[in-house]
Structures are given as structure tokens and as C-alpha cells.
Protein backbone atom coordinates (compact mmCIF):
# COMPACT_ATOMS: atom_id res chain seq x y z
CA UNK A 1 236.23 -49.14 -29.05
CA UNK A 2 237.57 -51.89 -31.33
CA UNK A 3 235.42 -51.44 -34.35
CA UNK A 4 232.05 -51.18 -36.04
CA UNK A 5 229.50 -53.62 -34.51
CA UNK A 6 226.51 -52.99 -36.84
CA UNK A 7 223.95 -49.56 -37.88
CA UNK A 8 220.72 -50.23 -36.53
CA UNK A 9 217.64 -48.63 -38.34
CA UNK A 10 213.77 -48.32 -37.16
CA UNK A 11 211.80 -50.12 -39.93
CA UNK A 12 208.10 -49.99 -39.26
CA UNK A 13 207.68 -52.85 -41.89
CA UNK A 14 210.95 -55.54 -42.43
CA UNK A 15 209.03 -56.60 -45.88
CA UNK A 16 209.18 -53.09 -47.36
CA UNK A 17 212.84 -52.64 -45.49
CA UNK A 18 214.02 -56.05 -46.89
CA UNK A 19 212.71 -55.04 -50.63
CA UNK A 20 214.69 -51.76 -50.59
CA UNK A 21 218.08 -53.07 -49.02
CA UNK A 22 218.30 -56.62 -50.58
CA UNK A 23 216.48 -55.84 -54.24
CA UNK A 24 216.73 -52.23 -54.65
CA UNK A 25 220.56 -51.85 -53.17
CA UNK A 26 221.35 -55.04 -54.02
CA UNK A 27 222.48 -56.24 -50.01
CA UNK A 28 222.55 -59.79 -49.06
CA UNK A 29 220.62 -60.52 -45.67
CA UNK A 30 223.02 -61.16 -43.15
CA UNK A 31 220.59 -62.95 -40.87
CA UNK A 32 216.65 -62.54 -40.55
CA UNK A 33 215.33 -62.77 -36.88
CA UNK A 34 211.36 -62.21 -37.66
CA UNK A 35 210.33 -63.40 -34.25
CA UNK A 36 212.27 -60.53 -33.19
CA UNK A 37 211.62 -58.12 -35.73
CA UNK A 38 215.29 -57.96 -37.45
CA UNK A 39 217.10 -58.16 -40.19
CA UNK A 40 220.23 -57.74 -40.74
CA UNK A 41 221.85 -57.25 -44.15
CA UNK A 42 225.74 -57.50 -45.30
CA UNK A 43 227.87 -54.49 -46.67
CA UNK A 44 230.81 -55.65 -48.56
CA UNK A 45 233.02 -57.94 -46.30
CA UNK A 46 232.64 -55.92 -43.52
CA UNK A 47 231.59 -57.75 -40.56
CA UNK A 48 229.45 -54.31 -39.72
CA UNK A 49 226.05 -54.27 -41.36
CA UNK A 50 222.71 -52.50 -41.56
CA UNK A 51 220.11 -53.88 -39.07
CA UNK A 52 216.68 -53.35 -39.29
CA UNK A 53 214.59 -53.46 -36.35
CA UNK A 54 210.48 -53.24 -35.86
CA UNK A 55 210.85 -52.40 -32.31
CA UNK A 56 208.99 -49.20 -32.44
CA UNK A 57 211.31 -47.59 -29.77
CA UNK A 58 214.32 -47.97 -32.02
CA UNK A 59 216.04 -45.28 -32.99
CA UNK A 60 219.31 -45.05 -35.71
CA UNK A 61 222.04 -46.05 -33.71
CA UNK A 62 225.83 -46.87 -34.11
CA UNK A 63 226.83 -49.76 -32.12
CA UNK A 64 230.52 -50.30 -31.35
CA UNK A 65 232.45 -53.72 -30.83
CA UNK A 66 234.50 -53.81 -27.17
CA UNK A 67 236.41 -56.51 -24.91
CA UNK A 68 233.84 -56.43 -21.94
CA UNK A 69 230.70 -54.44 -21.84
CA UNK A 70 230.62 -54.70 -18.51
CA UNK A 71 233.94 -52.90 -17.93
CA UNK A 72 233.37 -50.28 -20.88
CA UNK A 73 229.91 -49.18 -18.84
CA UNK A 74 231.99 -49.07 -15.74
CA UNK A 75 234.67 -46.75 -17.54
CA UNK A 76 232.36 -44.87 -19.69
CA UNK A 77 229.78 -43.90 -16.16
CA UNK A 78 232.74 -42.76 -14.32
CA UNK A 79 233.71 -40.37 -16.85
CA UNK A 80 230.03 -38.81 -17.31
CA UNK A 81 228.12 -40.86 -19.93
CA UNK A 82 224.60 -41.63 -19.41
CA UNK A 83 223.52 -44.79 -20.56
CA UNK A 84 220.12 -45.20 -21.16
CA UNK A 85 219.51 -48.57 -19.21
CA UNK A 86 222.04 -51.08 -17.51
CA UNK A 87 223.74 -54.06 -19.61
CA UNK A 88 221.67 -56.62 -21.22
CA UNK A 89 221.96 -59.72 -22.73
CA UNK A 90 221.72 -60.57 -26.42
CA UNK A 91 222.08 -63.27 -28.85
CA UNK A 92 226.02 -62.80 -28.92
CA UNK A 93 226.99 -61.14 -25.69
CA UNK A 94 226.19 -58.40 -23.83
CA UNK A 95 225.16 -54.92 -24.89
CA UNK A 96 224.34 -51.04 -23.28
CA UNK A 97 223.05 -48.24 -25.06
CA UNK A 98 223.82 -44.45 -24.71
CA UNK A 99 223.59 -40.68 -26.35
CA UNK A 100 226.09 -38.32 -26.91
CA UNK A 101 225.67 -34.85 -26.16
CA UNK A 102 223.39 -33.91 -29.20
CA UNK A 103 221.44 -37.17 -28.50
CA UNK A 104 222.74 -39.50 -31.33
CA UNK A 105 222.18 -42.73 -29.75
CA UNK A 106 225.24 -45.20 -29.86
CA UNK A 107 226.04 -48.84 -27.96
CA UNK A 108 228.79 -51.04 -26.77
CA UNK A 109 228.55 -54.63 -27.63
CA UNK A 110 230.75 -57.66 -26.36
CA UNK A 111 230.60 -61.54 -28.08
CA UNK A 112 231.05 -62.80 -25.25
CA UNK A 113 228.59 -65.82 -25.52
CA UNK A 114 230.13 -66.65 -28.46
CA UNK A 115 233.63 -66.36 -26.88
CA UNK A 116 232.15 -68.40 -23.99
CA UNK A 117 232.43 -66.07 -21.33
């Protein structure tokens, strides 16, 4: 794990969500995705932010930056960890999603569409 990707949050309404993290916390949006249902919002300069996300099967999640998600899943299976589907593709790269043991869900994330690859 390199670092932080972003915090993802369920937000059954991004209006509500974006009046409480931009005007009540004071949090710059970050980027706002509404034919998606997300918004993202900045924390300091920290590349990691707070995402919101209408999906209603979204649950709080950490999501961690690595080289090749791929190769992480590959690593990460062989040593026991469940992920709850196979790698997918998002806006910037590619992405899989997993619990721990006490079922705290948490994700690898590459860039590699930025990066080209």
C-alpha cells in the first residue's frame, strides 16, 4: 500500500451531503460526478478526500493507492483475502474491493489510465 486513495461514504442524498461537507465543514468539492452519484470533496492538500456516493450498496470504505491492482489482488488472494468481486475499471484505473476480518470494507486502487497503462 502506497498511501490514502480517498474515504468513501453512503449518502442517500449528495444535496444534503454537499451542504454539510462544503458549507457546514467548510470542504471544497474535489470533483462532482452527479451522473454517477459522487462527490468528492478536498481535505487540506491531501490528495485523499471524502467521497460521497448514492449507490445504495455503498458502504464506508478506505481505499488504498497501489502500483498494479491487478498484481495486489493476485498477492492479497494467495495470502487469504476475500475480495468481494474481481477488478474493475474506473475513471482513473483499476480498482477491487475487500473486508477485513471484522468486515470493515477497504479497496486497492491503481491510476493506471491516467499513467497510460
Amino acid at each position: 500500500m502506497k498511501d490514502y486513495d480517498n474515504f468513501i461514504l453512503p449518502a442517500n442524498n449528495l444535496q444534503k451531503g454537499k451542504e454539510f461537507y462544503q458549507d457546514i465543514l467548510g470542504l471544497p468539492i474535489k470533483f462532482d460526478f452527479p451522473d454517477i452519484g459522487m462527490t468528492g470533496f478536498k481535505v487540506g492538500e491531501q490528495e485523499a478526500g471524502i467521497i460521497l456516493s448514492a449507490n445504495p450498496a455503498t458502504k464506508p470504505a478506505i481505499w488504498f493507492v497501489v502500483d498494479d491492482v491487478k498484481q495486489k489482488f493476485r498477492e492479497l488472494q494467495s495470502k487469504g483475502v476475500r475480495f468481494c468481486a474481481d477488478p474493475f475499471l474506473i475513471k482513473t484505473g483499476w480498482a477491487a474491493e475487500f473486508e477485513d476480518p471484522f468486515g470493515n470494507r477497504l479497496a486497492i486502487t491503481d491510476y493506471s489510465v491516467i499513467a497510460g497503462s
